[in-house]
Protein backbone atom coordinates (compact mmCIF):
# COMPACT_ATOMS: atom_id res chain seq x y z
CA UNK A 1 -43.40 61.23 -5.50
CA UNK A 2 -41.50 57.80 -5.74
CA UNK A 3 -39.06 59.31 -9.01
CA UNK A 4 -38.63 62.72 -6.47
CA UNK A 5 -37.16 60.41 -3.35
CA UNK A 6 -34.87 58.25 -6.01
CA UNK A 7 -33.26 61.62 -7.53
CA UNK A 8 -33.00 62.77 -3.71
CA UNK A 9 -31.28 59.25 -2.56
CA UNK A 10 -29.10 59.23 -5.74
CA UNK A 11 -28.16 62.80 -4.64
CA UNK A 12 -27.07 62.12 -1.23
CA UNK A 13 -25.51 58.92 -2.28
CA UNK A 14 -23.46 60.56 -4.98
CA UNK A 15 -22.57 63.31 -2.48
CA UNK A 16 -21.03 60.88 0.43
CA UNK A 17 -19.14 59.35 -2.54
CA UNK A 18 -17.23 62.11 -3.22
CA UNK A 19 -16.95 63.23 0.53
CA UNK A 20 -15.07 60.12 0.97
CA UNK A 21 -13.37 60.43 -2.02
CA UNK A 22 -12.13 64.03 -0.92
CA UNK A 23 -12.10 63.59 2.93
CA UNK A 24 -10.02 60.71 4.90
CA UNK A 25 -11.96 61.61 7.59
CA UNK A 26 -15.69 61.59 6.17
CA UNK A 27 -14.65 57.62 4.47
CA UNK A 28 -13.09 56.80 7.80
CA UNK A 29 -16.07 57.67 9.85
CA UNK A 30 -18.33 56.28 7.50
CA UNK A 31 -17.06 52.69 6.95
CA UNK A 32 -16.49 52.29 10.75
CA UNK A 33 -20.20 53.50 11.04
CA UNK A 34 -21.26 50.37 8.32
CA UNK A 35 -19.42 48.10 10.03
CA UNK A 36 -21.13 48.72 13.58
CA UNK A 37 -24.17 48.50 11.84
CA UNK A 38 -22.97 45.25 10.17
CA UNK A 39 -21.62 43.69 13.10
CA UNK A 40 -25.07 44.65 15.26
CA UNK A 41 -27.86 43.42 11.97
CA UNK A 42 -25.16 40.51 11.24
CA UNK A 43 -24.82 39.28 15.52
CA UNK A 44 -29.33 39.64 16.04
CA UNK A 45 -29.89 37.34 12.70
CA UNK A 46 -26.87 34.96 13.57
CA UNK A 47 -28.74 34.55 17.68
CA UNK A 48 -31.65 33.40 16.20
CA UNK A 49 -29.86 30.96 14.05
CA UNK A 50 -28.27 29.91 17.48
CA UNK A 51 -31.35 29.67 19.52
CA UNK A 52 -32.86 27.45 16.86
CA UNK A 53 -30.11 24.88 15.94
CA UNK A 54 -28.37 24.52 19.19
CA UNK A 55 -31.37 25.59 21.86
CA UNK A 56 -29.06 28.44 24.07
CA UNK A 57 -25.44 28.62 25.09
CA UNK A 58 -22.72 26.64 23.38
CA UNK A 59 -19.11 26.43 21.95
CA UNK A 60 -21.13 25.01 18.84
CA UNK A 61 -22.71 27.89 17.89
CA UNK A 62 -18.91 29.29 16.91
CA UNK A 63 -19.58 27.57 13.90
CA UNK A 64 -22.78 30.06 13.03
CA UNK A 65 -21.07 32.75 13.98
CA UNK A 66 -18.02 32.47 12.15
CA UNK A 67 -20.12 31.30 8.82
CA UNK A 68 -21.62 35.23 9.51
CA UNK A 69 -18.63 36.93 9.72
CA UNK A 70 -16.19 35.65 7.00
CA UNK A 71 -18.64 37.81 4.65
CA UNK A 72 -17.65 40.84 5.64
CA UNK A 73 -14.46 40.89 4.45
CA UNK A 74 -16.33 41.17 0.91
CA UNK A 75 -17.72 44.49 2.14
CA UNK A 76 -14.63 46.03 3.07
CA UNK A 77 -12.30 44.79 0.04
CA UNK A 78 -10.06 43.04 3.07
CA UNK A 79 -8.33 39.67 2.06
CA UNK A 80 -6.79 37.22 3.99
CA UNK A 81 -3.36 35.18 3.07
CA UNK A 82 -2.89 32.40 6.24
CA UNK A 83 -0.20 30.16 6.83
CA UNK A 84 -0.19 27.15 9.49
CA UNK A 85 -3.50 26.01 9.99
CA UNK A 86 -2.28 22.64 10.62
CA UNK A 87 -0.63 23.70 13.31
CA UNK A 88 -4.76 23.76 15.23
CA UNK A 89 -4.38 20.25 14.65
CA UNK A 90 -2.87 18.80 18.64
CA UNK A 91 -5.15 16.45 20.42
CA UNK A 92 -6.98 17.50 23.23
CA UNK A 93 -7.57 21.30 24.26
CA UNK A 94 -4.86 24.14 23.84
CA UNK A 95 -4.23 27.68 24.47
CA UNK A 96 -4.13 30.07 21.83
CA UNK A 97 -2.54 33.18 21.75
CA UNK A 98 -2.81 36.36 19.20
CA UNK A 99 -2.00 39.98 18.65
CA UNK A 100 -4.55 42.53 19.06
CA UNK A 101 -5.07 45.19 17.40
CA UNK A 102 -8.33 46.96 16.54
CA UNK A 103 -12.25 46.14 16.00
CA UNK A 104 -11.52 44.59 12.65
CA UNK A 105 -9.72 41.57 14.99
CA UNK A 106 -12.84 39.45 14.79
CA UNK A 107 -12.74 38.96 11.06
CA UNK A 108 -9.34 37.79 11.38
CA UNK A 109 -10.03 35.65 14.51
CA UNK A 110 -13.22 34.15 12.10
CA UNK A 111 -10.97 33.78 9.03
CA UNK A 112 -9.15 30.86 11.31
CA UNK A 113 -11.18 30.01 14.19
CA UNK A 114 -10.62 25.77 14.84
CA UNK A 115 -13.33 24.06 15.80
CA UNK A 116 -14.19 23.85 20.12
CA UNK A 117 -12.31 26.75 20.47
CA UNK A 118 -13.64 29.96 22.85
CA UNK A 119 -12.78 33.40 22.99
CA UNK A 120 -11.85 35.58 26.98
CA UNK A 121 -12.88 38.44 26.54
CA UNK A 122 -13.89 41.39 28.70
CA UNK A 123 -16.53 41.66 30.98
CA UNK A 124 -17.88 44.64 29.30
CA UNK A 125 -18.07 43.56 25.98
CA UNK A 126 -21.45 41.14 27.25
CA UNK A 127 -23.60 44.27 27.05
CA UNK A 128 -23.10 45.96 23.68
CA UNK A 129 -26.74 44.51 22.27
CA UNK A 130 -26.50 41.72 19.79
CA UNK A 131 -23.00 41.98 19.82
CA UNK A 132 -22.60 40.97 23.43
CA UNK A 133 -25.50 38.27 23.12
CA UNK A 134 -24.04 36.29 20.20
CA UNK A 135 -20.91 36.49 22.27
CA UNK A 136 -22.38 34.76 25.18
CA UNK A 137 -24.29 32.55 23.08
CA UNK A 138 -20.93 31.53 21.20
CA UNK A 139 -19.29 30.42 24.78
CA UNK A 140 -17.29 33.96 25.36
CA UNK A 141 -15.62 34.14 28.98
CA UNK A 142 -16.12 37.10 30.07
CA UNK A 143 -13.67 38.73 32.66
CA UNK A 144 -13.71 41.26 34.66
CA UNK A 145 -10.52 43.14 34.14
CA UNK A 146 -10.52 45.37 37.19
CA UNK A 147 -10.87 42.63 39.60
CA UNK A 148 -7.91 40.76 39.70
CA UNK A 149 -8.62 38.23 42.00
CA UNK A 150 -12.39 37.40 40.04
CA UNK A 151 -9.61 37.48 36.96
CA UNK A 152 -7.87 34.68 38.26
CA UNK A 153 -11.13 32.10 39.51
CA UNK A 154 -11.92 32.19 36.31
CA UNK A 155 -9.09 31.76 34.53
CA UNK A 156 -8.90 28.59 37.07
CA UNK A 157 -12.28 27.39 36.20
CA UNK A 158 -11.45 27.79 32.70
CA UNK A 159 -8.47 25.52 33.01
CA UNK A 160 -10.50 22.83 34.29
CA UNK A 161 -13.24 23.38 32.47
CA UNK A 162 -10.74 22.90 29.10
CA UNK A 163 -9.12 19.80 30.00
CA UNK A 164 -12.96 18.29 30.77
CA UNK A 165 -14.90 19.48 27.72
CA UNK A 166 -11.76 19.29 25.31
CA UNK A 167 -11.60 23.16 24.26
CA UNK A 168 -9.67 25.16 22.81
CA UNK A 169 -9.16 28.82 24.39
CA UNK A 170 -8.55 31.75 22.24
CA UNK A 171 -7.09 34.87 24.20
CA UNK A 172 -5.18 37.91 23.88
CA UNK A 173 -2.47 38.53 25.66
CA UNK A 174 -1.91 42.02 25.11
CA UNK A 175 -4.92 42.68 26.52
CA UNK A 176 -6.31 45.87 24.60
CA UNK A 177 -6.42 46.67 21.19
CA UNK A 178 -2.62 48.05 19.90
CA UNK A 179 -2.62 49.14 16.21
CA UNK A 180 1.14 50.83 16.69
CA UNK A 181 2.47 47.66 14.42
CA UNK A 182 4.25 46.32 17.47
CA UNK A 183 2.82 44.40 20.04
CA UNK A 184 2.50 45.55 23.88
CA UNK A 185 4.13 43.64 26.92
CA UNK A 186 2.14 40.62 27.20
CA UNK A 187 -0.09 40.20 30.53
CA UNK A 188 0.68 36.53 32.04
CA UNK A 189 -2.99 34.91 32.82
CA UNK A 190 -2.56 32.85 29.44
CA UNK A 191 0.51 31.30 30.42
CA UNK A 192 -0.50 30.62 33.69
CA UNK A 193 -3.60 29.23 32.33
CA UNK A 194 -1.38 26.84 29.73
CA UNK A 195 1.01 25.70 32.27
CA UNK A 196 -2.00 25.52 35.29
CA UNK A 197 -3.91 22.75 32.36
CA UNK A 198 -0.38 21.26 31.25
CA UNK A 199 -1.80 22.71 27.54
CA UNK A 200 0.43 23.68 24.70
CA UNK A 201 0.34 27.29 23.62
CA UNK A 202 -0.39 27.79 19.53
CA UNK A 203 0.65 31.53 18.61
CA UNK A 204 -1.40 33.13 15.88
CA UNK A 205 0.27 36.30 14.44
CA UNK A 206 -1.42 38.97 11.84
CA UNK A 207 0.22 41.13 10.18
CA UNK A 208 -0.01 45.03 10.99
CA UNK A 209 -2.95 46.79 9.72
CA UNK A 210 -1.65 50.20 9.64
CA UNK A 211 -1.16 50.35 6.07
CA UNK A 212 -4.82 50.40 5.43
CA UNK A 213 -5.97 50.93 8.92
CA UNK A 214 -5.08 53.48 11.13
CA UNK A 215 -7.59 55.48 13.38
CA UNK A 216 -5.33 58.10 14.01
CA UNK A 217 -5.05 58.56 10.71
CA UNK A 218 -8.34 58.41 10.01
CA UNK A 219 -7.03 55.99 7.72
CA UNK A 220 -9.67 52.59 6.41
CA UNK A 221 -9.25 51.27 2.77
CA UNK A 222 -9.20 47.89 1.26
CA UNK A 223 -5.67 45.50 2.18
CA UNK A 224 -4.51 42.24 3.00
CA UNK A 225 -3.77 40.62 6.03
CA UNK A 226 -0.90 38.13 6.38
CA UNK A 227 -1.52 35.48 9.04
CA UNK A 228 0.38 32.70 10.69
CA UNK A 229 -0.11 29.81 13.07
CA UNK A 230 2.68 29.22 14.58
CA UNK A 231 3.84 25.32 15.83
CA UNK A 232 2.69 24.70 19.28
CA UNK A 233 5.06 25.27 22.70
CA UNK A 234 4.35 22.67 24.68
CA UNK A 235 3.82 23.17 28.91
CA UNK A 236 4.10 19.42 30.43
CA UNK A 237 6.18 19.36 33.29
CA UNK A 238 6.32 23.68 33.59
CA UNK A 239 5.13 25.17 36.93
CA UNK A 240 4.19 28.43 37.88
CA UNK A 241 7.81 29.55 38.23
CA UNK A 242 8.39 28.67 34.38
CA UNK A 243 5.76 31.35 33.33
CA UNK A 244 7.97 34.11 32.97
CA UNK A 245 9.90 32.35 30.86
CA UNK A 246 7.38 31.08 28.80
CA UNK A 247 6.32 34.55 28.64
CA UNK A 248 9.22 36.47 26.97
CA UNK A 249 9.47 33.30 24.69
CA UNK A 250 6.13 33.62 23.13
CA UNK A 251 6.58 37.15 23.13
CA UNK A 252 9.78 37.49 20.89
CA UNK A 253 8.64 34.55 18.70
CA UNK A 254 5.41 36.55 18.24
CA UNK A 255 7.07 39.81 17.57
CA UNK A 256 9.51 38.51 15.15
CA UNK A 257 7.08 36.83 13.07
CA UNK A 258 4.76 40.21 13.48
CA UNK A 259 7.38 42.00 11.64
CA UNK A 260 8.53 39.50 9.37
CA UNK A 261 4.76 39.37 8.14
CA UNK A 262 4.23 43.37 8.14
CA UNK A 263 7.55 43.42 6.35
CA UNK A 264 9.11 45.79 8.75
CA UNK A 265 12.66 45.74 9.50
C-alpha cells in the first residue's frame, strides 16, 4: 500500500514538472499558489514566535518577521544585489519611500528593512488570516483607502506618533501594485507626512521585475533584483505648500534610478 501511494506521488509530481516545463501558464499558477501557501504556513509559525518573545503588538517583532521571510527567496531562485544601505543610517525617525510593484514586494521590503521601521498599508490587508495577523503584530498601519478624511487622522497620528517613539515609516507612494516597469503618479500623504514631522524622506528603488515576473504574461522564473537606497531629502523648514514640489522631486529621482537599475533606456 505505502510503495502504491509513492509510485502515485512520484507520478503526479513528475507530471506537474513537465506541465510547467511545457505550460507558462500551469508554472505561473503553480508557484504563485506555493508562495500563498508559504507566505500563510511562514506568517502562523512567525505569530507565535511574536506572541512568545515580545508578548503582543510591536515594531520589534519586524525583526521575526523579516528573519522568516529572507528564506524565501531560496525557494524561488530570486537574488538580491542592494546598494545604499547606509543611507538608513539618519538619527531619529524618517520616511521611506519605494516602488510597488507586485506580491513578491515583501521579500524585497525584508531583504532591507532598518531596524524601528513600520510598514502603511491598507486597511484590507488586516484580514487575509495569518498574513494580516503577523502584519498587525509587526506594527502595520492600516488605512482605509476609501475614506479620505480617516486617511489623513492617521497619517497625523502617525506623524506624531514617529517623532515620539523614534520610527521609521515605510510606505508606498504609488499606492497599488504597478508591474508596467514604470512607476505610477505618486499619491502625496507621504510627503505631507515628511514635511507635517519635519522628517527626511529616504527613497528605496527596485529594479523592474518584468523580466522574470509578469502576470500578464503568466510569466514567474528565477532573477535578480537590483536595489538602491537612495541619500535622504531632507524636510526642515518645508510647509504644506512645498509638498508638491517635494513630490515631482522624489518622483523623477525615483524614476530615473528605476530605469537606470532595470537597464531601460
Amino acid at each position: 500500500m505505502e510503495m502504491g501511494w509513492l509510485l502515485w506521488g512520484t507520478a503526479v509530481l513528475l507530471l506537474l514538472h513537465v506541465l510547467m516545463e511545457l505550460s507558462p501558464t500551469v508554472n505561473f499558477t503553480l508557484r504563485i499558489g506555493f508562495y500563498c501557501v508559504l507566505c500563510l504556513l511562514a506568517s502562523a509559525l512567525a505569530a507565535v514566535a511574536c506572541l512568545l518573545v515580545n508578548g503582543g503588538r510591536s515594531v520589534k517583532n519586524m525583526r521575526i518577521i523579516k528573519a522568516v521571510v529572507k528564506t524565501f527567496k531560496y525557494f524561488f531562485g530570486v537574488r538580491f544585489e542592494v546598494k545604499g544601505l547606509e543611507n538608513f543610517k539618519v538619527e531619529g525617525p524618517a520616511v521611506i519611500l519605494s516602488n510597488h510593484q507586485s506580491v513578491l514586494d515583501m521579500m524585497g521590503l525584508m531583504e532591507v528593512l532598518p531596524d524601528n521601521c513600520v510598514q502603511v498599508g491598507k486597511k484590507e490587508l488586516m484580514y487575509m488570516g495569518s498574513v494580516g495577523l503577523i502584519m498587525y503584530l509587526g506594527g502595520v498601519i492600516f488605512i482605509n483607502r476609501k475614506s479620505t478624511s480617516s486617511a489623513k487622522m492617521v497619517m497625523s497620528e502617525v506623524a506624531k506618533t514617529m517623532v515620539a517613539e523614534n520610527v521609521k515609516v515605510w510606505v508606498y507612494p504609488e499606492g497599488t501594485r504597478n508591474c508596467t516597469g514604470d512607476l505610477l503618479p505618486f499619491k502625496k500623504g507621504a510627503f505631507h507626512l515628511a514635511v507635517q514631522a519635519q522628517v527626511p524622506v529616504i527613497p528605496v528603488v527596485y529594479s523592474s521585475f518584468t523580466s522574470f515576473y509578469n502576470p500578464k504574461t503568466k510569466l514567474f522564473t528565477s532573477g535578480k533584483i537590483k536595489v538602491e537606497v537612495l541619500p535622504p531629502i531632507e524636510t526642515k523648514g518645508l510647509t504644506s505648500d512645498d509638498v508638491t514640489e517635494l513630490s515631482d522631486r522624489c518622483f523623477s529621482t525615483m524614476r530615473e534610478t528605476l530605469f537606470r537599475l532595470s537597464g531601460h533606456p
